[in-house]
PDB file of N, CA and C in Angstrom:
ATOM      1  N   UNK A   1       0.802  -1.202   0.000  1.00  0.00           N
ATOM      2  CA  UNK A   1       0.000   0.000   0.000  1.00  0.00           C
ATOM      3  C   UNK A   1       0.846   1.268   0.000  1.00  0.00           C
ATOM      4  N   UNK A   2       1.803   1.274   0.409  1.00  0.00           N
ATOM      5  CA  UNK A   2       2.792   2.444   0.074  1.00  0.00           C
ATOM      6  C   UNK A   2       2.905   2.903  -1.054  1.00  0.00           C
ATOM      7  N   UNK A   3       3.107   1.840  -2.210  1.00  0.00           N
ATOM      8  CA  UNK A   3       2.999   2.602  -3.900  1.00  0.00           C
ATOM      9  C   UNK A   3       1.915   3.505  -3.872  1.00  0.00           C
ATOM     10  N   UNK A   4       0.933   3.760  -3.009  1.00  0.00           N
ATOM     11  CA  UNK A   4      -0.455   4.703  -3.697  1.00  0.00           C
ATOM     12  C   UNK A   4       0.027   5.752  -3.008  1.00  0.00           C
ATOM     13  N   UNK A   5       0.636   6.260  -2.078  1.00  0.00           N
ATOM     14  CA  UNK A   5       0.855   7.408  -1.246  1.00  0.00           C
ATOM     15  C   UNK A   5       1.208   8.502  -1.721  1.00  0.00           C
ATOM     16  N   UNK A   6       1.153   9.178  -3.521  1.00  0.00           N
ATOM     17  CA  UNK A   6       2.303   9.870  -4.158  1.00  0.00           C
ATOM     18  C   UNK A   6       0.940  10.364  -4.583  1.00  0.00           C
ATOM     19  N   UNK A   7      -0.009   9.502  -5.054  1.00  0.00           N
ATOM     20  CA  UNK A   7      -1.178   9.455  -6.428  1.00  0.00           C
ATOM     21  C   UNK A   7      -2.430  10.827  -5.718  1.00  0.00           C
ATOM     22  N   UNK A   8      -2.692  10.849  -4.511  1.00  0.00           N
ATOM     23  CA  UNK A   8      -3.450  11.939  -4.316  1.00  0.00           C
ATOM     24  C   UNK A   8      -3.067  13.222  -4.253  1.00  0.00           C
ATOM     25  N   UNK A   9      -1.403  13.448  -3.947  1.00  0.00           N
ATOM     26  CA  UNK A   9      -0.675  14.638  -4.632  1.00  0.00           C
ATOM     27  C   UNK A   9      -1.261  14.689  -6.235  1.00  0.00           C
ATOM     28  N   UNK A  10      -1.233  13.974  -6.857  1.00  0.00           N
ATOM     29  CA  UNK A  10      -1.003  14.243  -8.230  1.00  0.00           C
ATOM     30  C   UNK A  10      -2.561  14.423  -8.682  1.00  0.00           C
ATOM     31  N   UNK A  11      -3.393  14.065  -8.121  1.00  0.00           N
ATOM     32  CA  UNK A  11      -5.041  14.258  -8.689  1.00  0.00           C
ATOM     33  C   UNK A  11      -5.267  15.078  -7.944  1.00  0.00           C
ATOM     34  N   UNK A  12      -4.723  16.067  -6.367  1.00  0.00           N
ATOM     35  CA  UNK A  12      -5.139  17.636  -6.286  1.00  0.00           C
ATOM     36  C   UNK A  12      -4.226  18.658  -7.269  1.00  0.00           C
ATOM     37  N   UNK A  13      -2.732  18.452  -7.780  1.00  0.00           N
ATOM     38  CA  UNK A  13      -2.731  19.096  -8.956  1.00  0.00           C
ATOM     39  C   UNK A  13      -3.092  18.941  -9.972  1.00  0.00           C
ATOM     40  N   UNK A  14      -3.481  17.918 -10.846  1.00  0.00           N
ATOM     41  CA  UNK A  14      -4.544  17.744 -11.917  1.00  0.00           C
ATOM     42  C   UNK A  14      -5.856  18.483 -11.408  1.00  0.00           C
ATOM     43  N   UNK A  15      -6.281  18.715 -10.769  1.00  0.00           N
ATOM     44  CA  UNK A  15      -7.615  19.299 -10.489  1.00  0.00           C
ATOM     45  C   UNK A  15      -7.285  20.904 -10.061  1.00  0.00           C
ATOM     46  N   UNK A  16      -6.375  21.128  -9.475  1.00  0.00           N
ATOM     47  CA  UNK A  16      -6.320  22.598  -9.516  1.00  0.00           C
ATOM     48  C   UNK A  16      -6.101  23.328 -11.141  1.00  0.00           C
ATOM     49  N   UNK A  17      -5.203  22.565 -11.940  1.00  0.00           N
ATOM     50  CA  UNK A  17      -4.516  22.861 -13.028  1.00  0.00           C
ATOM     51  C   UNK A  17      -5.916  23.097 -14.027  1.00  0.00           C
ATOM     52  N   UNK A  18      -7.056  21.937 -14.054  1.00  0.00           N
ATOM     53  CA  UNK A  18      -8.327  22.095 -14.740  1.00  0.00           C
ATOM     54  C   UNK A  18      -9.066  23.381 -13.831  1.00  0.00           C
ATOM     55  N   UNK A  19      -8.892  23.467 -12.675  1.00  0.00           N
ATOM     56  CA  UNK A  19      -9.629  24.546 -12.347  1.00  0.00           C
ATOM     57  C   UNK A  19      -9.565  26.045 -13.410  1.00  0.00           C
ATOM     58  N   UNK A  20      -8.103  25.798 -12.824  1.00  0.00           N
ATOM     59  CA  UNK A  20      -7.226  27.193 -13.424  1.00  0.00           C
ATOM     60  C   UNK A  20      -7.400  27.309 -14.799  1.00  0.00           C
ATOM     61  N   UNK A  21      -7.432  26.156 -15.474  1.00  0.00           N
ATOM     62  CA  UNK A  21      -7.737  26.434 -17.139  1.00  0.00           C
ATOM     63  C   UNK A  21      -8.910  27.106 -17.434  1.00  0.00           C
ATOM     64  N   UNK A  22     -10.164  26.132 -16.734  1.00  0.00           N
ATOM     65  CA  UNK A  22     -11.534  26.840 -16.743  1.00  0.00           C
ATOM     66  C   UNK A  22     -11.526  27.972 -16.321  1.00  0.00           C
ATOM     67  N   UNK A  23     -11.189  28.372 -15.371  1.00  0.00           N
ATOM     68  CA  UNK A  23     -11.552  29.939 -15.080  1.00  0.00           C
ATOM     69  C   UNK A  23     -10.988  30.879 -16.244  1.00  0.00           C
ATOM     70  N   UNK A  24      -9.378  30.214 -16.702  1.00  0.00           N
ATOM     71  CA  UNK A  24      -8.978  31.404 -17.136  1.00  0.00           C
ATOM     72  C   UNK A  24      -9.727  31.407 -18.768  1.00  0.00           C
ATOM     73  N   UNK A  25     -10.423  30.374 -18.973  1.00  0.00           N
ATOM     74  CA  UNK A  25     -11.016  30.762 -20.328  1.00  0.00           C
ATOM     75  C   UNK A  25     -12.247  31.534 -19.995  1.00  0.00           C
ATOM     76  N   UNK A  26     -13.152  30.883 -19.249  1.00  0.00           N
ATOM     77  CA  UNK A  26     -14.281  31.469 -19.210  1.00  0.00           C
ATOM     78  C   UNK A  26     -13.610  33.034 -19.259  1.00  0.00           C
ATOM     79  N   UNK A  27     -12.802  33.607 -18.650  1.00  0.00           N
ATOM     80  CA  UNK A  27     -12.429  35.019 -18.452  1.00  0.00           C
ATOM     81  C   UNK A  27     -12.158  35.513 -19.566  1.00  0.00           C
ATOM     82  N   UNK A  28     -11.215  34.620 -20.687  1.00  0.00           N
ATOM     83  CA  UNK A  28     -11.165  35.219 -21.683  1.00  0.00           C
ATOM     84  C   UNK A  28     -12.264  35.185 -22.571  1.00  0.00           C
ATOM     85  N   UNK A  29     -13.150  34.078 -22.494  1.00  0.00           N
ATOM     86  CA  UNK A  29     -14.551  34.184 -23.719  1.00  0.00           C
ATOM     87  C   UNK A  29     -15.063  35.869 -22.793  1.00  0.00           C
ATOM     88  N   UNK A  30     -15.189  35.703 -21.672  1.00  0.00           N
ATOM     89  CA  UNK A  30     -16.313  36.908 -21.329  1.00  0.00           C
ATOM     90  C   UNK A  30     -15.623  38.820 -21.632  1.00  0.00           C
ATOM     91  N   UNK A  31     -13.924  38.741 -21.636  1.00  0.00           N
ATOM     92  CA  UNK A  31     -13.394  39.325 -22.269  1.00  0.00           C
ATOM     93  C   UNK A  31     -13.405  39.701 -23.484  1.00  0.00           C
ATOM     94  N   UNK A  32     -13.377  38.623 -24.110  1.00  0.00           N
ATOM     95  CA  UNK A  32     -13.848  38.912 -25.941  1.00  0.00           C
ATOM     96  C   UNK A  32     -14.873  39.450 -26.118  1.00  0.00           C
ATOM     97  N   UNK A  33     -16.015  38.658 -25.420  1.00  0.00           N
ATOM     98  CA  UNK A  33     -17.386  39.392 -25.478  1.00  0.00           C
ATOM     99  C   UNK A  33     -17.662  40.766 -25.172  1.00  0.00           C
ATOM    100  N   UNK A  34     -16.599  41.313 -24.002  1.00  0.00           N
ATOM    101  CA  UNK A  34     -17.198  42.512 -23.578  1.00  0.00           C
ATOM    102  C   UNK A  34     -16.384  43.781 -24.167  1.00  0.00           C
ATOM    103  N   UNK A  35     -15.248  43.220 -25.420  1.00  0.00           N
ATOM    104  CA  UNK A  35     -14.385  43.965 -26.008  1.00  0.00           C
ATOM    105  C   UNK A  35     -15.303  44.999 -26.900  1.00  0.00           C
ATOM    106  N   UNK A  36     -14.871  46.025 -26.989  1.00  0.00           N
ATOM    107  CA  UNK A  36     -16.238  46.939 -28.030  1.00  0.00           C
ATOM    108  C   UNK A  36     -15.248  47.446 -29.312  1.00  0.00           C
ATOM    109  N   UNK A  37     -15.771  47.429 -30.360  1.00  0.00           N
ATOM    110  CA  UNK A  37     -14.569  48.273 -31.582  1.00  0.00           C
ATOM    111  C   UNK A  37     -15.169  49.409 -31.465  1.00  0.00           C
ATOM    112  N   UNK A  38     -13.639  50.421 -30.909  1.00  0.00           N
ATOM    113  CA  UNK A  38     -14.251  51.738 -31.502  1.00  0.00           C
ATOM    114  C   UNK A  38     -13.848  52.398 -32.602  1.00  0.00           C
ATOM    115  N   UNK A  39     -14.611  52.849 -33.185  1.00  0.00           N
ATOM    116  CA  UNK A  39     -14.017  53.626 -34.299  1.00  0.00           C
ATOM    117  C   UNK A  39     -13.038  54.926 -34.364  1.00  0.00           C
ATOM    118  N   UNK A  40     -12.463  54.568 -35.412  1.00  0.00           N
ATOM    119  CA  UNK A  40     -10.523  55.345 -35.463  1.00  0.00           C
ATOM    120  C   UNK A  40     -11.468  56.996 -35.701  1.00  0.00           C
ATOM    121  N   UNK A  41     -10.776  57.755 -35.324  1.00  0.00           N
ATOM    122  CA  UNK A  41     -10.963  59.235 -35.708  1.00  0.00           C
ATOM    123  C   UNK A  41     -10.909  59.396 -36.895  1.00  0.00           C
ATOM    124  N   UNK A  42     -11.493  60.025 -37.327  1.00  0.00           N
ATOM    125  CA  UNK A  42     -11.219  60.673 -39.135  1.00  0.00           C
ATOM    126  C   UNK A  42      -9.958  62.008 -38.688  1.00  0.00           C
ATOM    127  N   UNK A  43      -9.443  61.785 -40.040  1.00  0.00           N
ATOM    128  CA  UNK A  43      -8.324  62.499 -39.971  1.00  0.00           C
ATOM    129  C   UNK A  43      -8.675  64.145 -40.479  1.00  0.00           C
ATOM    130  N   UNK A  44      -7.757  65.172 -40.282  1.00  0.00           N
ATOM    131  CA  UNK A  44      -8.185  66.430 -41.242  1.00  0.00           C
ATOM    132  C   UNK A  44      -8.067  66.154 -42.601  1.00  0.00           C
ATOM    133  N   UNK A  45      -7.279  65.563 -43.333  1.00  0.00           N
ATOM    134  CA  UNK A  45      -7.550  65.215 -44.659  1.00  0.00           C
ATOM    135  C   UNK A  45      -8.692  64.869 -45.355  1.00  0.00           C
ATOM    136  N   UNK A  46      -9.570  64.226 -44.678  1.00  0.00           N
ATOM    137  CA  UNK A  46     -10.774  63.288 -45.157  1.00  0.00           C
ATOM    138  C   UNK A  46     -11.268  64.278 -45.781  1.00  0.00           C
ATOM    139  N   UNK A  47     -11.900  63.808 -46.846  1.00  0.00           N
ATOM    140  CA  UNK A  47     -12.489  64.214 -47.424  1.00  0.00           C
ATOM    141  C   UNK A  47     -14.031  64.236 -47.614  1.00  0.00           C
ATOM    142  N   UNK A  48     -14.600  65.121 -47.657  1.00  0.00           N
ATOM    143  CA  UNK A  48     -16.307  64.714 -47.958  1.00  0.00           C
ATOM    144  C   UNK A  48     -16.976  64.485 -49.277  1.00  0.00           C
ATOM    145  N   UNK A  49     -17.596  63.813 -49.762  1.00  0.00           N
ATOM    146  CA  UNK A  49     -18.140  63.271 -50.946  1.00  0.00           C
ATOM    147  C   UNK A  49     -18.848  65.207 -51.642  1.00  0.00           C
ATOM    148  N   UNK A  50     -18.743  64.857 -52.822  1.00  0.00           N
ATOM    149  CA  UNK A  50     -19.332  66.443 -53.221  1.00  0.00           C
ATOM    150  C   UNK A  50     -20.499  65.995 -52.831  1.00  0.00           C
ATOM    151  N   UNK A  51     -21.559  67.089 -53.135  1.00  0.00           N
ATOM    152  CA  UNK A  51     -23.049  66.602 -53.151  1.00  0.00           C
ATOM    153  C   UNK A  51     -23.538  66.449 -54.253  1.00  0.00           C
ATOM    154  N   UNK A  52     -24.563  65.615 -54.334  1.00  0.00           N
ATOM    155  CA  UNK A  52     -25.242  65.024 -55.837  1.00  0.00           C
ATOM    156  C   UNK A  52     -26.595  65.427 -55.158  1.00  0.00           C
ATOM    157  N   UNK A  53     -27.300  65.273 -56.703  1.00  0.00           N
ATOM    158  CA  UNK A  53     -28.530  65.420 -56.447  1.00  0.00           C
ATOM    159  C   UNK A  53     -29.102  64.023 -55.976  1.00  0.00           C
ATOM    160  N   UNK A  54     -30.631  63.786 -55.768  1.00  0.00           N
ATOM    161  CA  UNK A  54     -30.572  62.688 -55.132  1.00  0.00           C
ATOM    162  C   UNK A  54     -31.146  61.261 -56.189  1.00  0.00           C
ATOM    163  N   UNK A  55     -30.789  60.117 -55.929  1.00  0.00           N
ATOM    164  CA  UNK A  55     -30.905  59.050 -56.974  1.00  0.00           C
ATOM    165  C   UNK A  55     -32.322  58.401 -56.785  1.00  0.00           C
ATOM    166  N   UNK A  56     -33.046  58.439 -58.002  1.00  0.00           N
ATOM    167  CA  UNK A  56     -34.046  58.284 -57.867  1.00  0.00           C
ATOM    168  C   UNK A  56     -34.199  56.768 -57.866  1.00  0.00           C
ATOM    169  N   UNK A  57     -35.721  56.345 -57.559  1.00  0.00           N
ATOM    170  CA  UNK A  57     -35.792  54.411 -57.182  1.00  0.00           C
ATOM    171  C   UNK A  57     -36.154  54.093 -58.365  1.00  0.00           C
ATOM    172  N   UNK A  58     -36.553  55.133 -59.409  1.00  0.00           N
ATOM    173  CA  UNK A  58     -37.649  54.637 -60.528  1.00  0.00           C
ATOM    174  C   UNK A  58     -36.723  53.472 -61.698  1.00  0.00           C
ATOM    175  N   UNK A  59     -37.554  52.648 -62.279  1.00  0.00           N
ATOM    176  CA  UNK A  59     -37.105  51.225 -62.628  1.00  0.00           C
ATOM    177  C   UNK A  59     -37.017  52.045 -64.067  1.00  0.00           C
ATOM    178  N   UNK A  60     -37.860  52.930 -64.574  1.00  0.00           N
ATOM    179  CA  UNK A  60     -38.089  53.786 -65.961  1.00  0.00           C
ATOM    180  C   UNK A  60     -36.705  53.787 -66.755  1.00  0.00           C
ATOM    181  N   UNK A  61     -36.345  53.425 -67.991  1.00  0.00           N
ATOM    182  CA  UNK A  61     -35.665  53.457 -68.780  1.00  0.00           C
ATOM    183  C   UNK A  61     -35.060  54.837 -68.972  1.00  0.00           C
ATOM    184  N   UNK A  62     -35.957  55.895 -69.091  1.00  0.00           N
ATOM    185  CA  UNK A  62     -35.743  56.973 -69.319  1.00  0.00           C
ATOM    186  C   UNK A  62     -34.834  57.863 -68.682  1.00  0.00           C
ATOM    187  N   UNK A  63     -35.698  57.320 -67.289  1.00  0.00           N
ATOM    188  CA  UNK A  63     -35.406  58.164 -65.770  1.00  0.00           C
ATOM    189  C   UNK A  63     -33.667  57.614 -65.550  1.00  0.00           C
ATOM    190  N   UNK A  64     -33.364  56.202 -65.645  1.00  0.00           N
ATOM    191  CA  UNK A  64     -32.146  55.780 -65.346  1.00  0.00           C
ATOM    192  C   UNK A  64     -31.126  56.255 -66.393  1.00  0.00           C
ATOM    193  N   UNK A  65     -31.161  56.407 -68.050  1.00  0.00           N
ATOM    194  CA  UNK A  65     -30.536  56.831 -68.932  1.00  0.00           C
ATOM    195  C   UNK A  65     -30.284  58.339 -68.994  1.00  0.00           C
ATOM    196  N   UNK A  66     -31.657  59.152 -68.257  1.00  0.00           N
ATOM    197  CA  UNK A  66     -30.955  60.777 -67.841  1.00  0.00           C
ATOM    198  C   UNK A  66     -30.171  60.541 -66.815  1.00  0.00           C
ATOM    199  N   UNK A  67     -30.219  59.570 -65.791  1.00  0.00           N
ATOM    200  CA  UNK A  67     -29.353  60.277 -64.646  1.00  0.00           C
ATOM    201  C   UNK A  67     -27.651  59.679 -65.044  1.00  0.00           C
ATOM    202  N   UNK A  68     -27.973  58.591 -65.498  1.00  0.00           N
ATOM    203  CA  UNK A  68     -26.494  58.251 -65.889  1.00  0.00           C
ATOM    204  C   UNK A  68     -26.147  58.819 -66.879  1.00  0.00           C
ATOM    205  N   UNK A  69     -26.363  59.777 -68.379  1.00  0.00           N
ATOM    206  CA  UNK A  69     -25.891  61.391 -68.916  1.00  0.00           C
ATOM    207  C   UNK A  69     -25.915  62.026 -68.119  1.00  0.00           C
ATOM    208  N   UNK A  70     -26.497  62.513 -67.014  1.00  0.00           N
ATOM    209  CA  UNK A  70     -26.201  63.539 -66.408  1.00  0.00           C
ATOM    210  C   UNK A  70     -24.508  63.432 -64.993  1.00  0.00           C
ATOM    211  N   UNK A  71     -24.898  62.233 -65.003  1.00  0.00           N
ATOM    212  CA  UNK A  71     -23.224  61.635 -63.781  1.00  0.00           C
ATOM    213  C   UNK A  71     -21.794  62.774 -64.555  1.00  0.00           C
ATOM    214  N   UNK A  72     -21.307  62.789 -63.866  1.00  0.00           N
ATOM    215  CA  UNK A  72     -19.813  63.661 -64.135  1.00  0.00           C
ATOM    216  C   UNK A  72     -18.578  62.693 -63.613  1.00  0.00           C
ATOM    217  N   UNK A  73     -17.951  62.863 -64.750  1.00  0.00           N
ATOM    218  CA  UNK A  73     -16.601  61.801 -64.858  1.00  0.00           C
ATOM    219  C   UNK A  73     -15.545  62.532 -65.463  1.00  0.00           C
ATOM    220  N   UNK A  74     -15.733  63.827 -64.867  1.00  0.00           N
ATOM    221  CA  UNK A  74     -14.459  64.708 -65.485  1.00  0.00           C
ATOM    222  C   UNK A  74     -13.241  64.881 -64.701  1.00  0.00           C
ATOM    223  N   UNK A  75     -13.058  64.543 -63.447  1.00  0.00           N
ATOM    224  CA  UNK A  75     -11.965  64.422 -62.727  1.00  0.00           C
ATOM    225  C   UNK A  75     -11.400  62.664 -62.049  1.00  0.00           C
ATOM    226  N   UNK A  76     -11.648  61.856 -63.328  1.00  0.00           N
ATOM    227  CA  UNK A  76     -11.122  60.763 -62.335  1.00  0.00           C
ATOM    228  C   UNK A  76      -9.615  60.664 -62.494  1.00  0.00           C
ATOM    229  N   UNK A  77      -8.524  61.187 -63.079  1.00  0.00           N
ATOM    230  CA  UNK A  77      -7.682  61.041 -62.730  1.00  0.00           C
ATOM    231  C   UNK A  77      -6.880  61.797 -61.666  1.00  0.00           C
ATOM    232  N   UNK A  78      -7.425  62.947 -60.993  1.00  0.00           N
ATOM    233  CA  UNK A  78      -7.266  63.672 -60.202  1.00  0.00           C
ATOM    234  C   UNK A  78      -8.190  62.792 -58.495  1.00  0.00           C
ATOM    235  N   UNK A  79      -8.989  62.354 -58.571  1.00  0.00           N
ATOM    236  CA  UNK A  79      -9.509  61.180 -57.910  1.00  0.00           C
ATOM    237  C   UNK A  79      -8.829  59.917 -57.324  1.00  0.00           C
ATOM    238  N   UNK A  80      -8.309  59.414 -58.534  1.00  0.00           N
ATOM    239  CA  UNK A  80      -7.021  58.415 -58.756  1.00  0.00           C
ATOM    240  C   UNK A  80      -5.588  58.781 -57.775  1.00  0.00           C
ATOM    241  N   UNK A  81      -5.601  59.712 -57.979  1.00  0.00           N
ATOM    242  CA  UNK A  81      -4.010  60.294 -57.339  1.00  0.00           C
ATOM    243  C   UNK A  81      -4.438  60.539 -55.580  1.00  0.00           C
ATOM    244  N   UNK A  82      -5.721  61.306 -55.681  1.00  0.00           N
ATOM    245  CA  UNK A  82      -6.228  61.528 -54.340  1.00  0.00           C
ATOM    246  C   UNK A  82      -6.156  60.042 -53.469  1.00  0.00           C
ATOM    247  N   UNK A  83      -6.463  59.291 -54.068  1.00  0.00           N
ATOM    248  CA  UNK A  83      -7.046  58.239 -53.282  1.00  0.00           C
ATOM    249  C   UNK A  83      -5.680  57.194 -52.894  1.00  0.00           C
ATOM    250  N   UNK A  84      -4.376  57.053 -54.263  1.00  0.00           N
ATOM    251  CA  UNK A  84      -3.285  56.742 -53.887  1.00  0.00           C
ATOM    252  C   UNK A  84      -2.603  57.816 -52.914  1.00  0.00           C
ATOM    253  N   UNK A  85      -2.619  59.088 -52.856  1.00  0.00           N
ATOM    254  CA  UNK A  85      -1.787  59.813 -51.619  1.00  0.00           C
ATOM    255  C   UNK A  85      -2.435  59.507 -50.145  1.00  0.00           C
ATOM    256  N   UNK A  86      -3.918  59.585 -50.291  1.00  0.00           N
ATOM    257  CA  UNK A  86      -4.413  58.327 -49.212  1.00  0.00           C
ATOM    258  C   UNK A  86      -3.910  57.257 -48.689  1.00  0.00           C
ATOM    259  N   UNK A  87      -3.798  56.625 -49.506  1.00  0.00           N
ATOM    260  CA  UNK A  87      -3.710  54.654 -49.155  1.00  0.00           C
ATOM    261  C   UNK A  87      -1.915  55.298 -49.326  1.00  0.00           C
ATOM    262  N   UNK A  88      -1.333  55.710 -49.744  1.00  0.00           N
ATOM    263  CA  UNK A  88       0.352  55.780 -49.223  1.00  0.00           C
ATOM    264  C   UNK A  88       0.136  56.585 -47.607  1.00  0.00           C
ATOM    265  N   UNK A  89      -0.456  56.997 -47.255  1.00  0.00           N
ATOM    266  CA  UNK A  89      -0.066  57.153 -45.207  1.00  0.00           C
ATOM    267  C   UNK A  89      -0.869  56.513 -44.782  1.00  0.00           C
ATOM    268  N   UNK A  90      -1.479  55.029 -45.254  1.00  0.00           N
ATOM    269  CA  UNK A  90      -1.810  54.382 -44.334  1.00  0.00           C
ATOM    270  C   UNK A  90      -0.785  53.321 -43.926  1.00  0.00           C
ATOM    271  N   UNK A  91      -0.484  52.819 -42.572  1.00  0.00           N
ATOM    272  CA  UNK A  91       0.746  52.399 -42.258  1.00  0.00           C
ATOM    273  C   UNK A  91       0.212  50.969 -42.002  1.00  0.00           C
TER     274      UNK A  91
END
């Protein structure tokens, strides 16, 4: 009976060791959960969209073929450059 005298050391650290695991997850699931994203500041650069007039819902052939002649596509390469001097300071 002496060989068993070692074995209940070793099943109260097996059982503390599962304690300790469980707690420390549950802590981290309830951590994750209670993490919030906040949103980054806009910078002074940003830019605001020009204003358009507003886009209509109508399905009309007509109605969709004036508003797309009327769209403006006279600065996209000036657009182009804007948007790469952008995306170059993002780090």
């Amino acid at each position: 009976m002496k060989s068993n005298k070692g074995i209940s050391t070793v099943i109260m650290i097996a059982v503390i060791f599962l304690v300790g695991v469980t707690v420390g997850g549950v802590m981290y699931f309830v951590g994750y959960q209670n993490r919030k994203i906040e949103p980054k500041p806009t910078t002074e650069n940003s830019q605001t969209p020009a204003t358009q007039e507003d886009i209509s819902n109508s399905l009309d052939e007509n109605v969709i073929e004036s508003e797309l002649d009327n769209t403006k596509l006279d600065d996209v390469e000036g657009d182009l450059s804007t948007v790469e001097s952008d995306a170059s300071k993002i780090k």
